[in-house]
Protein backbone atom coordinates (compact mmCIF):
# COMPACT_ATOMS: atom_id res chain seq x y z
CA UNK A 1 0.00 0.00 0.00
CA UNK A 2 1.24 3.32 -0.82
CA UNK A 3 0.89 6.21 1.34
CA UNK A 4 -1.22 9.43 0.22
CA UNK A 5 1.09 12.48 -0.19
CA UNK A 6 -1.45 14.36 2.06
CA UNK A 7 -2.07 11.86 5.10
CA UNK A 8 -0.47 12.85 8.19
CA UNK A 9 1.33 9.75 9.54
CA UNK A 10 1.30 8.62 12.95
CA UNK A 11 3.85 6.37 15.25
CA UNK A 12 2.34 3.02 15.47
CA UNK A 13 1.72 3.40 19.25
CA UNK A 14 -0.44 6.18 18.77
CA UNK A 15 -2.33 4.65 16.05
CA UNK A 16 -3.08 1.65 17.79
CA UNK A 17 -4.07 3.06 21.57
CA UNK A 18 -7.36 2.49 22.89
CA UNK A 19 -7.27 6.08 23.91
CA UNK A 20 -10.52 7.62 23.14
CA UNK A 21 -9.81 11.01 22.90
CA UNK A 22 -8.62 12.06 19.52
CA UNK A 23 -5.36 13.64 18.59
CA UNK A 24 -5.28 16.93 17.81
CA UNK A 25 -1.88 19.44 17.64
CA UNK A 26 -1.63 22.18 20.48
CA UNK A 27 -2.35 25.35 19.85
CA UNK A 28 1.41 27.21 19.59
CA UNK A 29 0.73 30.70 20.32
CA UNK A 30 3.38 32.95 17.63
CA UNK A 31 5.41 35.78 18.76
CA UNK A 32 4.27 38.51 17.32
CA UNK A 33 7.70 40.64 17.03
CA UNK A 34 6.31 43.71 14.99
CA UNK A 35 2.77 44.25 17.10
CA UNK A 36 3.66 42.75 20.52
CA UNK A 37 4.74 45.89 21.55
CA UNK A 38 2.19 47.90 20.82
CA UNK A 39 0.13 44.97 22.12
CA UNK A 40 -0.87 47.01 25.67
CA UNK A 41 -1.50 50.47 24.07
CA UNK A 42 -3.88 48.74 21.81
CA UNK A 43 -5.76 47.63 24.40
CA UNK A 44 -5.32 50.92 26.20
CA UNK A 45 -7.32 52.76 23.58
CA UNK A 46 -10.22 49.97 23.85
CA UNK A 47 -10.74 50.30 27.39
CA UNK A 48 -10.86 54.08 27.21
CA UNK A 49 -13.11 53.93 24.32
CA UNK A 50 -15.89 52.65 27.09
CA UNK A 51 -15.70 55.92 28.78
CA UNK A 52 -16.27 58.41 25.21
CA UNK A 53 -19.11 59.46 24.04
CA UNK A 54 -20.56 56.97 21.18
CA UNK A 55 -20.24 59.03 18.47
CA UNK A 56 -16.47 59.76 19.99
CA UNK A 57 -15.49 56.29 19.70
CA UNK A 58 -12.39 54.64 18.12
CA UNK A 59 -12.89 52.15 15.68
CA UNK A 60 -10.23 49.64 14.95
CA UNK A 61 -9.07 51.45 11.92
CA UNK A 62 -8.94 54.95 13.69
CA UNK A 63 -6.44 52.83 16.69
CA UNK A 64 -4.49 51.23 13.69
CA UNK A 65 -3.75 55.23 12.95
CA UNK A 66 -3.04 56.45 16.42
CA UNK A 67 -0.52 53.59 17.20
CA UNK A 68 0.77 53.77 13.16
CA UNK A 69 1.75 57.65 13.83
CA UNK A 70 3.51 56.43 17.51
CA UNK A 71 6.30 53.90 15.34
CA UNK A 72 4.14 50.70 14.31
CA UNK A 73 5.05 49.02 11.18
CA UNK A 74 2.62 46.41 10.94
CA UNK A 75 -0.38 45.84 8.85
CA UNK A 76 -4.30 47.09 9.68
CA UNK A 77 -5.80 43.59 10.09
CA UNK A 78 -3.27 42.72 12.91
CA UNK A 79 -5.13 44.59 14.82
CA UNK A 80 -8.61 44.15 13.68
CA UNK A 81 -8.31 40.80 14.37
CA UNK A 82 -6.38 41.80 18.13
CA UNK A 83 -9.39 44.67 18.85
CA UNK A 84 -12.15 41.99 17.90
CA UNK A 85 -10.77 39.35 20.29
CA UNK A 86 -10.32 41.79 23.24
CA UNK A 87 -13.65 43.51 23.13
CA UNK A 88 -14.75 39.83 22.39
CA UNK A 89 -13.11 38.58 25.82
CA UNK A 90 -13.93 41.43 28.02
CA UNK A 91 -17.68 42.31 26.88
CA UNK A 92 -20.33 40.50 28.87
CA UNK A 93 -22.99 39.81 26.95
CA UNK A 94 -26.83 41.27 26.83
CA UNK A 95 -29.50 38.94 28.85
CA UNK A 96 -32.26 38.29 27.57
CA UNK A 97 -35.28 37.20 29.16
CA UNK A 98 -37.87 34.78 27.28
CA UNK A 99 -41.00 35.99 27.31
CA UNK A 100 -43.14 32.86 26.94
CA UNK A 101 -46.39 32.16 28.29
CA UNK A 102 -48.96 28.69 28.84
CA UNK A 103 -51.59 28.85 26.65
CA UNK A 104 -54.68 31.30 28.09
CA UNK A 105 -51.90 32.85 30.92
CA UNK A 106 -51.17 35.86 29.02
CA UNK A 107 -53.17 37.85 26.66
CA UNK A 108 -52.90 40.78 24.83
CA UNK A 109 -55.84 43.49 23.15
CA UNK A 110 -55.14 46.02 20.91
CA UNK A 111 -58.31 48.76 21.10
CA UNK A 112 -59.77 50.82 18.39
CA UNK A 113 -62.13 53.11 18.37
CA UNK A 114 -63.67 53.34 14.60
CA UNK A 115 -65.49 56.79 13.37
CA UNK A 116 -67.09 56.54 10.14
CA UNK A 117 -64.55 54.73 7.63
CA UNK A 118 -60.89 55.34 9.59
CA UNK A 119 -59.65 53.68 12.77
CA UNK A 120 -58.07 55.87 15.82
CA UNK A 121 -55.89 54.26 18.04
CA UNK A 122 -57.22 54.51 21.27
């Protein structure tokens, strides 16, 4: 049998284990030599963005300019990608609650009043 160019070979033991749990590669995290310093002030200008205004606001492209005119080199989507995950991490979420009632528990009306041909809200 000949082995397909793209199939990830495995040592023998592995292959054979009983283990359930599937193999999967860790997650390496990358230094990031170009943005890792600007890494802090990035998320410096998010956490003060809570406190403007909302029309005031940064948005990720406006931060790419502030920290581009203090020395950074890299590219915009660095930290797109670096804004979206930190506002995604530190943002609690909205709650909800369902509004769902038994059958015949809850009931709404809406009233009209008619005059003639036309309907007035009441």
């Amino acid at each position: 049998m000949h082995a397909k160019k793209d199939a990830t070979v495995l040592p023998s033991s592995l292959a054979l284990s009983n283990d359930p749990q599937p193999i999967s590669p860790r997650p390496r995290k990358k230094p990031k030599p170009v943005f890792g310093a600007y890494q802090e002030r990035v998320e410096h200008l998010v956490q003060e963005n809570e406190r403007l205004p909302r029309k005031q606001r940064y948005t990720a492209r406006r931060i790419f300019e502030i920290i581009r005119a203090e020395g950074y080199q890299g590219g915009e989507s660095t930290v797109r990608m670096h804004v979206a995950r930190f506002k995604q991490a530190t943002h609690t979420p909205d709650v909800f609650l369902p509004l769902e009632y038994d059958p015949g528990q809850d009931a709404q009306v809406d009233w009209v009043r008619r005059v003639g041909a036309y309907e007035i809200p009441v």
